[in-house]
Protein backbone atom coordinates (compact mmCIF):
# COMPACT_ATOMS: atom_id res chain seq x y z
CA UNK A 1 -10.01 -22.89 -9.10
CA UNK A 2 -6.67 -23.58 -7.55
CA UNK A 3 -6.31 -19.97 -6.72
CA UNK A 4 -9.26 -18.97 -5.25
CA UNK A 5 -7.89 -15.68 -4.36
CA UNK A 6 -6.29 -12.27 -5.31
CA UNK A 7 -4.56 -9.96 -3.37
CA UNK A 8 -3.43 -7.20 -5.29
CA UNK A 9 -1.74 -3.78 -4.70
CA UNK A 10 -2.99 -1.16 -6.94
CA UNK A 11 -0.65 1.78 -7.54
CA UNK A 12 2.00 0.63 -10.31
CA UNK A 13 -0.04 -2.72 -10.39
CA UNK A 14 -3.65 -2.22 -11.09
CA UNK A 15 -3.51 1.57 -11.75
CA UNK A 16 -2.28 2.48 -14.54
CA UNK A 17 0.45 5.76 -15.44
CA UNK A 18 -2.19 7.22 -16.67
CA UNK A 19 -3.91 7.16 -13.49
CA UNK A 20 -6.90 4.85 -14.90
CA UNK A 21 -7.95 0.86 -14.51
CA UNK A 22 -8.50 -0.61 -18.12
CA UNK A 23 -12.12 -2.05 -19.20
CA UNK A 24 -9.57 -5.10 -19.85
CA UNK A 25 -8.24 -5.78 -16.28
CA UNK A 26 -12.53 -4.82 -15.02
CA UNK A 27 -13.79 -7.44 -17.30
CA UNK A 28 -11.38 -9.70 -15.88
CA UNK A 29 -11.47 -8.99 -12.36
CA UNK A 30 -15.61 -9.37 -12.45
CA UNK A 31 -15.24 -12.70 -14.22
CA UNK A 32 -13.00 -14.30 -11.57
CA UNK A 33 -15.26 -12.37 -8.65
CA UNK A 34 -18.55 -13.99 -10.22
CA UNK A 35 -16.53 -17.60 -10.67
CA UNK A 36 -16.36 -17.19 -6.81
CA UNK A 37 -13.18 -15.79 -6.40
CA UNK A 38 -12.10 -13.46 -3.89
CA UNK A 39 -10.64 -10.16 -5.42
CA UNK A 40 -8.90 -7.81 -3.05
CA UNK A 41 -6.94 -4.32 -3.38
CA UNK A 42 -3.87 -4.39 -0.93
CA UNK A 43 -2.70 -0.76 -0.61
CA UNK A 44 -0.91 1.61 0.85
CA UNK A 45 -3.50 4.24 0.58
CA UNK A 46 -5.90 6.15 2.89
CA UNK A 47 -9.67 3.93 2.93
CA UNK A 48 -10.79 7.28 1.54
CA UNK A 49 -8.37 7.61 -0.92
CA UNK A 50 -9.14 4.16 -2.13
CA UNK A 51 -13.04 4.14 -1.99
CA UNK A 52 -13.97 5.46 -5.12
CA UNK A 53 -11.76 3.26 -6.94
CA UNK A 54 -13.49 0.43 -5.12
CA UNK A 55 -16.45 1.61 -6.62
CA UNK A 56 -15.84 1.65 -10.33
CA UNK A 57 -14.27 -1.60 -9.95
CA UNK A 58 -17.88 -2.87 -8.47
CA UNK A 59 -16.03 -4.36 -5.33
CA UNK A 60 -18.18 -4.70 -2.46
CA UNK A 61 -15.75 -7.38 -0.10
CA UNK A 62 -13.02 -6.12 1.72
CA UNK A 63 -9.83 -4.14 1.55
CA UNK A 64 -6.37 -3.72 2.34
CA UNK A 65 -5.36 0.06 2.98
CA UNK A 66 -2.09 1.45 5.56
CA UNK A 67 0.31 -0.78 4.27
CA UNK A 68 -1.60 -3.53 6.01
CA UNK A 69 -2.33 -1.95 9.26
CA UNK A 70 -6.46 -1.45 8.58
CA UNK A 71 -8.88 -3.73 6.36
CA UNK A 72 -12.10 -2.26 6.06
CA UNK A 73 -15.10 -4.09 4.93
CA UNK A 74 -16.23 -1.97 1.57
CA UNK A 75 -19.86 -2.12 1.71
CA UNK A 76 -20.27 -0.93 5.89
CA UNK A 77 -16.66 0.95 5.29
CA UNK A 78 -16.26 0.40 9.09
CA UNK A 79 -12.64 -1.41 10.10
CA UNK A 80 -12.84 -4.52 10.65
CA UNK A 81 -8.72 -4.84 11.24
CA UNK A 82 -6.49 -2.28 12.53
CA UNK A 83 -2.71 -1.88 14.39
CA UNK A 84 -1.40 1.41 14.61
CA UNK A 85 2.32 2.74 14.20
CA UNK A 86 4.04 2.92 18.47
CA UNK A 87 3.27 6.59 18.99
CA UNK A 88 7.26 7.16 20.43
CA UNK A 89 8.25 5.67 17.10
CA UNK A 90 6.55 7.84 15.08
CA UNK A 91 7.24 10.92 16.91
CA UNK A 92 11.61 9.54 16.95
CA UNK A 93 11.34 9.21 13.12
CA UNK A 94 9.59 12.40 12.40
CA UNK A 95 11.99 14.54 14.44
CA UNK A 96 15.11 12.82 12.74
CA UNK A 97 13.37 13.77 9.17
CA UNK A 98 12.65 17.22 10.25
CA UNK A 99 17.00 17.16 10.98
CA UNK A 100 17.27 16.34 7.34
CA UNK A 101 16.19 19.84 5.60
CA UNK A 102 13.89 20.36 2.84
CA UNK A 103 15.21 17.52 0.56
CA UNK A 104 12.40 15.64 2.54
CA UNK A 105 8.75 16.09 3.05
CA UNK A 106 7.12 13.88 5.54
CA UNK A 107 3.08 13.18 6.29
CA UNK A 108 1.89 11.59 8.76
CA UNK A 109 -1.46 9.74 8.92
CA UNK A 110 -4.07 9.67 11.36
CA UNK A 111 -7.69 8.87 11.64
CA UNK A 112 -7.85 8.27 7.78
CA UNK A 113 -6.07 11.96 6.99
CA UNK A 114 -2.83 12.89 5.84
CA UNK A 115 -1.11 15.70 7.78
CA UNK A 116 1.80 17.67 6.44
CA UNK A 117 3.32 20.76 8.06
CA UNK A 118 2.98 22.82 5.18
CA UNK A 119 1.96 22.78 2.00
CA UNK A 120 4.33 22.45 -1.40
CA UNK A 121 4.76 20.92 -4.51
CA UNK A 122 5.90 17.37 -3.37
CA UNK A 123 2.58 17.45 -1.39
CA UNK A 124 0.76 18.49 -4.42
CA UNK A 125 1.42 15.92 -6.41
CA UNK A 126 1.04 13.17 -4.02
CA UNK A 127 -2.38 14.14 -2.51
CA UNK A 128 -3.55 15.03 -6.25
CA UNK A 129 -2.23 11.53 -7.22
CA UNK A 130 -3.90 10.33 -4.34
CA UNK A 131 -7.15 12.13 -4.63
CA UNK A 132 -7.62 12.23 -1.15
CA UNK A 133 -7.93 15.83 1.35
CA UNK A 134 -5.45 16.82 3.75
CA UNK A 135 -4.43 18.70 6.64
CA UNK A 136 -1.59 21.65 7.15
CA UNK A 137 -0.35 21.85 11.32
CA UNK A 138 1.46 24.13 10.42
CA UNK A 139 4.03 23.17 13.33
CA UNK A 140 6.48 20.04 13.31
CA UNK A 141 4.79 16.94 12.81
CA UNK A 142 6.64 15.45 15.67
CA UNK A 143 5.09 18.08 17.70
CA UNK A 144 1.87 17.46 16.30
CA UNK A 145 1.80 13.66 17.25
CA UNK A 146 3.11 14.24 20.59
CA UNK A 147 0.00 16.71 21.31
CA UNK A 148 -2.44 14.44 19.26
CA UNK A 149 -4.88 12.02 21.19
CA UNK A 150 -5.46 10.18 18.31
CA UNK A 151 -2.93 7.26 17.20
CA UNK A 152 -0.86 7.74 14.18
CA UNK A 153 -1.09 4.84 10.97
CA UNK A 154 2.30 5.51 9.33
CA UNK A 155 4.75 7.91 7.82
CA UNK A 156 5.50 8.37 4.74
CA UNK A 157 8.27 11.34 3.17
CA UNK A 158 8.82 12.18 0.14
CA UNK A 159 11.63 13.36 -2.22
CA UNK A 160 13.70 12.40 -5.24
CA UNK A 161 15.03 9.18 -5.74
CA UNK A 162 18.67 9.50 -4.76
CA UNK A 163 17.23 10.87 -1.34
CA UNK A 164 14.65 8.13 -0.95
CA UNK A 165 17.52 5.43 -1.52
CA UNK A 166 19.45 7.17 1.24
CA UNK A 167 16.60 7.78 3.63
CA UNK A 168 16.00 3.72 3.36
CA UNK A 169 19.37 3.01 3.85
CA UNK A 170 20.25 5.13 6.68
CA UNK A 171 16.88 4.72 8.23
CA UNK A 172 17.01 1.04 8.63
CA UNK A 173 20.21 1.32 10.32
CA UNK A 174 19.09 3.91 12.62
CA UNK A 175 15.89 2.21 13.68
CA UNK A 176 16.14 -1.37 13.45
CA UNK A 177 12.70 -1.83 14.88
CA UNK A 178 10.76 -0.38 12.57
CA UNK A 179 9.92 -1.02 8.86
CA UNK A 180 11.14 1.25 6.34
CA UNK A 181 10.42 0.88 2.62
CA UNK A 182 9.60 2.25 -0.51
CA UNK A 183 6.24 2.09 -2.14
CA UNK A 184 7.37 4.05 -5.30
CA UNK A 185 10.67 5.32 -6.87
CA UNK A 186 9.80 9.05 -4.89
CA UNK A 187 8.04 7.67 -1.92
CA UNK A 188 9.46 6.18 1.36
CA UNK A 189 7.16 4.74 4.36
CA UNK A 190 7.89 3.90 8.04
CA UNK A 191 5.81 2.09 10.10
CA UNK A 192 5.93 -0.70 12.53
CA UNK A 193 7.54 -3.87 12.24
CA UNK A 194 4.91 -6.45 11.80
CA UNK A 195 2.44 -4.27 10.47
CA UNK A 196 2.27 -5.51 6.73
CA UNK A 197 0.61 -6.67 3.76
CA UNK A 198 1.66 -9.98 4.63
CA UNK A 199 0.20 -10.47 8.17
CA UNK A 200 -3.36 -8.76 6.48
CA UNK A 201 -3.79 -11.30 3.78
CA UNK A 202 -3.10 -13.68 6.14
CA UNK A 203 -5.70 -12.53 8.32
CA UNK A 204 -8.33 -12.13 5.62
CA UNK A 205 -7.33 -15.67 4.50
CA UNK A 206 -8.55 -17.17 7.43
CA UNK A 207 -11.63 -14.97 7.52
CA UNK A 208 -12.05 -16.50 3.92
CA UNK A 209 -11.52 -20.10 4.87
CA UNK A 210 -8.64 -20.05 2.15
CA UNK A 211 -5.36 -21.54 2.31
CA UNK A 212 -2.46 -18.88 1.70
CA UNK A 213 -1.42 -21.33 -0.57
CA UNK A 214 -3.91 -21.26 -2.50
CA UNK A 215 -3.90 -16.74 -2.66
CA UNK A 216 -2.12 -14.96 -5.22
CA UNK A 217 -0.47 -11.54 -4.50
CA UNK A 218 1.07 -9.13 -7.16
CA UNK A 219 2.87 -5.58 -6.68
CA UNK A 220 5.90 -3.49 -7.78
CA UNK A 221 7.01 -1.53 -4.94
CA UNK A 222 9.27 -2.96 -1.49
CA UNK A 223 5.98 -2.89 0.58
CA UNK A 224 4.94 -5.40 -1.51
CA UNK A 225 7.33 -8.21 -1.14
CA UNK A 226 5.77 -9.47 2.50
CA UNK A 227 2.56 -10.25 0.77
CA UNK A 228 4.39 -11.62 -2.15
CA UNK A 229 6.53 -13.88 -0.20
CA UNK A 230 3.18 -14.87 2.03
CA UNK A 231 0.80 -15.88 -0.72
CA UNK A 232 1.07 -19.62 -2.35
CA UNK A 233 2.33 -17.41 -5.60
CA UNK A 234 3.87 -14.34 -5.27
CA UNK A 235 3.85 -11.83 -8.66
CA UNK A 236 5.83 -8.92 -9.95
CA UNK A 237 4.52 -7.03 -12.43
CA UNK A 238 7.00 -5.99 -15.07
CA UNK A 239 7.44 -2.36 -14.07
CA UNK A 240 8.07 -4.05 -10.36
CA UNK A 241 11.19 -2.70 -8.58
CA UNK A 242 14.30 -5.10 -8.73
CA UNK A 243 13.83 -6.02 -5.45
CA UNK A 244 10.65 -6.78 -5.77
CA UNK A 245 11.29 -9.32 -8.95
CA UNK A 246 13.90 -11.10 -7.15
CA UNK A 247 11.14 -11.94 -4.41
CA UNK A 248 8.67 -13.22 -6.43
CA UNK A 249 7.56 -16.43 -8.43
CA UNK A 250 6.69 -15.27 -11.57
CA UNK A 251 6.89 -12.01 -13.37
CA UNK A 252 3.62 -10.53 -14.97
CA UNK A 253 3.58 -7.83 -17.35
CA UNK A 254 3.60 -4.36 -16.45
CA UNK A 255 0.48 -2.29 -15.46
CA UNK A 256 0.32 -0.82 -18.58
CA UNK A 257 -0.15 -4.10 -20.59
CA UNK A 258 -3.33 -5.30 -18.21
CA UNK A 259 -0.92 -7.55 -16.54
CA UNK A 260 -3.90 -7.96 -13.59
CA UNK A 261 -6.43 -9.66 -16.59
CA UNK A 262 -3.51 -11.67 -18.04
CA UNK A 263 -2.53 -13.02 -14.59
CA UNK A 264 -6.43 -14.00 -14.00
CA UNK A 265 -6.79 -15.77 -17.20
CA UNK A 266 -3.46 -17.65 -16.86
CA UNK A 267 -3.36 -18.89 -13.55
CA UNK A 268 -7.13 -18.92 -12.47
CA UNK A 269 -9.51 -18.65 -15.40
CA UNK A 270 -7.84 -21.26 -17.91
């Protein structure tokens, strides 16, 4: 096979809108795994968010999860790679969300748990989209960092997507160090600079004894692109985020038309 792995994000790429993985894009995925191909899920999401969906997919290698900042090998689920967001960081960008008002809800995430200050709608949806428990503090999340011993993984707010484009845009300028992105149209993350997709598939790649020319990586959302631009092809699906198309090599179908299975059998199943 000339690509003897796939590195592939799975909200808006593998997961489908209506929140499911097609028997299509299984079949494939087990047919490349048994052909000796190396098959991993590149997220954003919690490891315990993830897990289940790890499970119907019959994955037992390793995964992606943070944005890049933890792999965690499936079958153990201990973490085998992990970099964590500068505590002063986190606790700068929270405060200067909090300043914003209620058009934004931020999280924060530490030791594998999403923390919000209260509960509402926006959180809701997200954890119920997420499937994945949560915490209340029920005091600022800046405050909560600052007293916590633990390290925090990232942020990530949420709002519409006139606020989310602002919050990028305004964001970036204000802190230059850090990473700020969106992984969906209503979703905005911060987290370290260096701390990526990217970087993780190249570290998996040498665990792998693979070339990162010879990896694929596909996604739709901005936290996608580093791992896009990183692997020896880099795919959008067709639901992808401008952005997102303009940094890749080929455009797939969308997640709704099994683009993951039609990407297999074209590039690494002929």
């Amino acid at each position: 096979m000339k690509y003897k792995a796939i590195f592939c994000d799975f909200d808006g790429t593998l997961y489908r809108e209506d929140h499911t993985i097609s028997q299509v894009n299984k079949r494939a995925i087990k047919e490349f795994t048994q052909a000796g191909g190396k098959f991993v899920i590149s997220t954003g999401r919690l490891f315990s968010a993830i897990y289940p969906k790890l499970e119907e997919l019959e994955l037992d290698g390793d995964v992606i999860v943070y944005q890049g900042g933890g792999i965690f090998d499936i079958k153990s689920k201990k973490q085998i790679y992990g970099k964590f967001f500068d505590k002063d960081d986190t606790i700068a960008v929270l405060k200067y969300i909090e300043s914003l008002g209620e058009d934004y809800t931020p999280l924060v995430y530490i030791d594998d748990t999403p923390y919000c200050q209260e509960f509402n709608e926006a959180v809701g949806v997200f954890i119920g989209i997420c499937a994945v428990g949560y915490e209340v503090t029920h005091k600022p999340l800046s405050k909560f960092v600052e007293e916590s011993k633990s390290l925090p993984i990232k942020v990530v707010v949420l709002a519409d997507d006139e606020h989310c484009k602002k919050l990028v845009r305004e964001g970036r300028e204000k802190f230059p160090q850090l990473a700020i992105m969106r992984s969906h149209q209503l979703v905005v993350e911060a987290i370290t600079k260096g701390i990526n997709k990217g970087e993780a598939i190249r570290w998996l790649c040498d665990k792998y004894g693979v070339d990162v020319s010879e990896a694929i990586a596909m996604g739709d959302s901005e936290n996608d692109i580093e791992m896009i631009k990183t692997a020896g092809l880099g795919i959008a699906v067709g639901n992808a985020m401008d952005t997102v198309k303009l940094a890749a090599d080929y455009i797939a179908d969308t997640n709704d038309n099994d683009a993951v299975a039609q990407v297999i059998y074209k590039f690494c199943l002929k």
